[in-house]
Protein backbone atom coordinates (compact mmCIF):
# COMPACT_ATOMS: atom_id res chain seq x y z
CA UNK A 1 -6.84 21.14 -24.75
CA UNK A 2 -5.64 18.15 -23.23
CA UNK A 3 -7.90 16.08 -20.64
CA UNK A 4 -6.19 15.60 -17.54
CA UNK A 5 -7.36 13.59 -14.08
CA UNK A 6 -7.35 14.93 -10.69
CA UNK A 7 -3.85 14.34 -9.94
CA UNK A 8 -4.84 12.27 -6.68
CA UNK A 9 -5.61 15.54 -5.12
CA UNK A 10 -5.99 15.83 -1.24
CA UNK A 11 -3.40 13.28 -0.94
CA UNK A 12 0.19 13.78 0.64
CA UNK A 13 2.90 15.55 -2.09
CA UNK A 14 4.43 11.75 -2.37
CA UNK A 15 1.20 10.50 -3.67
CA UNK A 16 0.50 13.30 -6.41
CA UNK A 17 0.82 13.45 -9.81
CA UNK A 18 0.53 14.50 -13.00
CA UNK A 19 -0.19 18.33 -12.95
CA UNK A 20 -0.75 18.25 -9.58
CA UNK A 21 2.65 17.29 -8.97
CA UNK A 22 3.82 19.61 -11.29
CA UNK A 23 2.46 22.49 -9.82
CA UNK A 24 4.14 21.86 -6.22
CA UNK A 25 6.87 24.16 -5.70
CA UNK A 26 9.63 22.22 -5.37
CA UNK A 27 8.92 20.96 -9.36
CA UNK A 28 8.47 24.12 -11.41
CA UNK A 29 12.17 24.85 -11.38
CA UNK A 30 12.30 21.44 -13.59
CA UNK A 31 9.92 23.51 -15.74
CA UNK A 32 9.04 23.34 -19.00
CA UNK A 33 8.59 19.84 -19.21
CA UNK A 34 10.99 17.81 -21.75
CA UNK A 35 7.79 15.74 -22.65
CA UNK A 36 5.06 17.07 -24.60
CA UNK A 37 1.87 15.08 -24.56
CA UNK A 38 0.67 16.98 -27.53
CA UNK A 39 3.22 16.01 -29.63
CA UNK A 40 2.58 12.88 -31.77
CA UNK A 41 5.86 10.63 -31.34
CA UNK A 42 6.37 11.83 -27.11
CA UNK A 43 5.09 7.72 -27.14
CA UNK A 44 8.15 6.85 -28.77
CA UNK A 45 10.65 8.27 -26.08
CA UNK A 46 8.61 6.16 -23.25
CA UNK A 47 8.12 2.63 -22.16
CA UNK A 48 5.48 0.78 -20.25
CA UNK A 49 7.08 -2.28 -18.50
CA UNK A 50 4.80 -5.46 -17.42
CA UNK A 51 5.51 -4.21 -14.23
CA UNK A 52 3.44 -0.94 -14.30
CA UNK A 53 6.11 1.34 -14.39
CA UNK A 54 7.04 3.92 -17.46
CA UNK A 55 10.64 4.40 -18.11
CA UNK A 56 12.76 6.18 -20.92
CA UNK A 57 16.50 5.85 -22.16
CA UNK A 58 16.67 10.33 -22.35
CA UNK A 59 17.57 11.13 -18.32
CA UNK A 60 15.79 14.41 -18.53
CA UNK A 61 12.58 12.48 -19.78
CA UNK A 62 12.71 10.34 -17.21
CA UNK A 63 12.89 13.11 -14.45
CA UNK A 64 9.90 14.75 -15.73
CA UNK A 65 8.12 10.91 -15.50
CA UNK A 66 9.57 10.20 -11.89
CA UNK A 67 10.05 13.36 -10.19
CA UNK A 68 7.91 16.24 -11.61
CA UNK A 69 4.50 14.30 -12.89
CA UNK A 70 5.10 11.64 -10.35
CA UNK A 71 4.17 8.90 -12.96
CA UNK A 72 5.79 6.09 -11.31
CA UNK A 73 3.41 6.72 -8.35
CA UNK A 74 2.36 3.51 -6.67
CA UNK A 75 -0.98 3.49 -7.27
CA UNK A 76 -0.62 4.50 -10.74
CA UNK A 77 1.84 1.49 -11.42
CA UNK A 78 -0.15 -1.01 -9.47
CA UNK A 79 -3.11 0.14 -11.82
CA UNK A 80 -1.14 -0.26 -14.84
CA UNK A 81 0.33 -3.41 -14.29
CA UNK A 82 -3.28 -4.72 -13.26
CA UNK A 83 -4.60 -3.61 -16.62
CA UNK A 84 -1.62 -5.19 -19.08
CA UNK A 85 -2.07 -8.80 -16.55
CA UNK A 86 -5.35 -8.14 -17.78
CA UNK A 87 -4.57 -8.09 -21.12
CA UNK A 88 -1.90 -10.77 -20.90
CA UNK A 89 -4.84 -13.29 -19.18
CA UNK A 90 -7.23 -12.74 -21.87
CA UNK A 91 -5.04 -13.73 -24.49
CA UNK A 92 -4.28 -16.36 -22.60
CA UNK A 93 -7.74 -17.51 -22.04
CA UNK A 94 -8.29 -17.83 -25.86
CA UNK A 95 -5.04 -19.11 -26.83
CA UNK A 96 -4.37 -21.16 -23.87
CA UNK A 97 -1.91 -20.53 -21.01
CA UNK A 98 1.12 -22.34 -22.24
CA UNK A 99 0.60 -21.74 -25.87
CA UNK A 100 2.67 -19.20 -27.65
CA UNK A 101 1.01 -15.82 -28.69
CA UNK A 102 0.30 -15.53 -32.04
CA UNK A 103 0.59 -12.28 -33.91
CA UNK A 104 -3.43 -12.28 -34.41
CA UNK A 105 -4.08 -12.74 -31.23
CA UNK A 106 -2.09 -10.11 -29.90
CA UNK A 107 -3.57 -7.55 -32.80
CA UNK A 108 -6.76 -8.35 -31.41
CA UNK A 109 -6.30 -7.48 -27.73
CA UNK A 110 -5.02 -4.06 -29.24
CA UNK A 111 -7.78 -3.93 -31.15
CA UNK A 112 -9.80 -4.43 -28.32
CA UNK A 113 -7.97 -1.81 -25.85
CA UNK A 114 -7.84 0.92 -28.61
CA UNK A 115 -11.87 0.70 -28.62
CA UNK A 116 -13.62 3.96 -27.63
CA UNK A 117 -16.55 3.68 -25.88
CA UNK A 118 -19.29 6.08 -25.00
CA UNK A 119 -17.46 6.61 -21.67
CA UNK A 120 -14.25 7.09 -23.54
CA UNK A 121 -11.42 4.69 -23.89
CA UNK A 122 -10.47 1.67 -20.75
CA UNK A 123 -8.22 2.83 -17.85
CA UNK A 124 -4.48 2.78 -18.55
CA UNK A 125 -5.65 1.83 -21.89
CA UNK A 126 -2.07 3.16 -23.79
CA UNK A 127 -0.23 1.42 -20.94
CA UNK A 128 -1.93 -1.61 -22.44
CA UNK A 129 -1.58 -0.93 -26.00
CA UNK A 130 2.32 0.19 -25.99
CA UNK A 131 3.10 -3.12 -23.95
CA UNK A 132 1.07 -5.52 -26.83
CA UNK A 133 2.64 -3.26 -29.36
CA UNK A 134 5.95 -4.24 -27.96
CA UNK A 135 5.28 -7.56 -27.36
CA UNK A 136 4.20 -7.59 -31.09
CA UNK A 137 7.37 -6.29 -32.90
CA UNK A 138 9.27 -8.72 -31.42
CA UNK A 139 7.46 -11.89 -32.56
């Protein structure tokens, strides 16, 4: 069983998402999702951009991100961007602002966001981790 959030429910439709997006009418004819969270590598057809936003190359991925879970939601995007300036700022406090990242210091903000806590893991924390990761293979 997968954990899942509220969905932003008792907002308008536009503000939905995840599976309460995907249970509003107009979405379940763009049923079964292409995406499937429970499969290992679905991380490898996404994106998370600095930005906030998730994007993929496949079309039919990116409907189910932007139109049937709603992923791209404002709120959700502000949050995730928030979180990987977080990120971004903290290596930047210990390495210095105009210094170039180093690949340490970049494994140990990842280190740091992939951290489970009694609570369970930090907000957006893959949004975080999949940006660093990115960041990583191309230093």
């Amino acid at each position: 069983m997968l954990g899942v959030c509220n969905g932003n429910s008792g907002n308008p439709k536009h503000k939905l998402h995840c599976d309460k997006s995907k249970d509003l009418e107009e979405n379940k004819a763009l049923l079964p999702l292409t995406i499937d969270p429970q499969n290992i590598n679905c991380e490898q057809l996404i994106e998370f951009k600095g930005n906030g936003k998730i994007i993929s190359k496949n079309q039919t991925i990116s409907r189910d991100i932007n139109i049937v879970l709603n992923l791209n939601e404002d709120n959700l995007t502000k949050n995730r961007a928030t979180a990987i300036h977080f990120a971004i700022e903290s290596i930047n406090k210990k390495r210095g602002a105009n210094k170039e990242w180093r690949r340490s210091d970049i494994n140990t903000e990842i280190k740091a966001w992939k951290k489970r806590y009694k609570s369970g893991f930090r907000p957006y924390c893959q949004a975080v981790v999949s940006y660093l990761e990115r960041r990583l293979s191309r230093s």
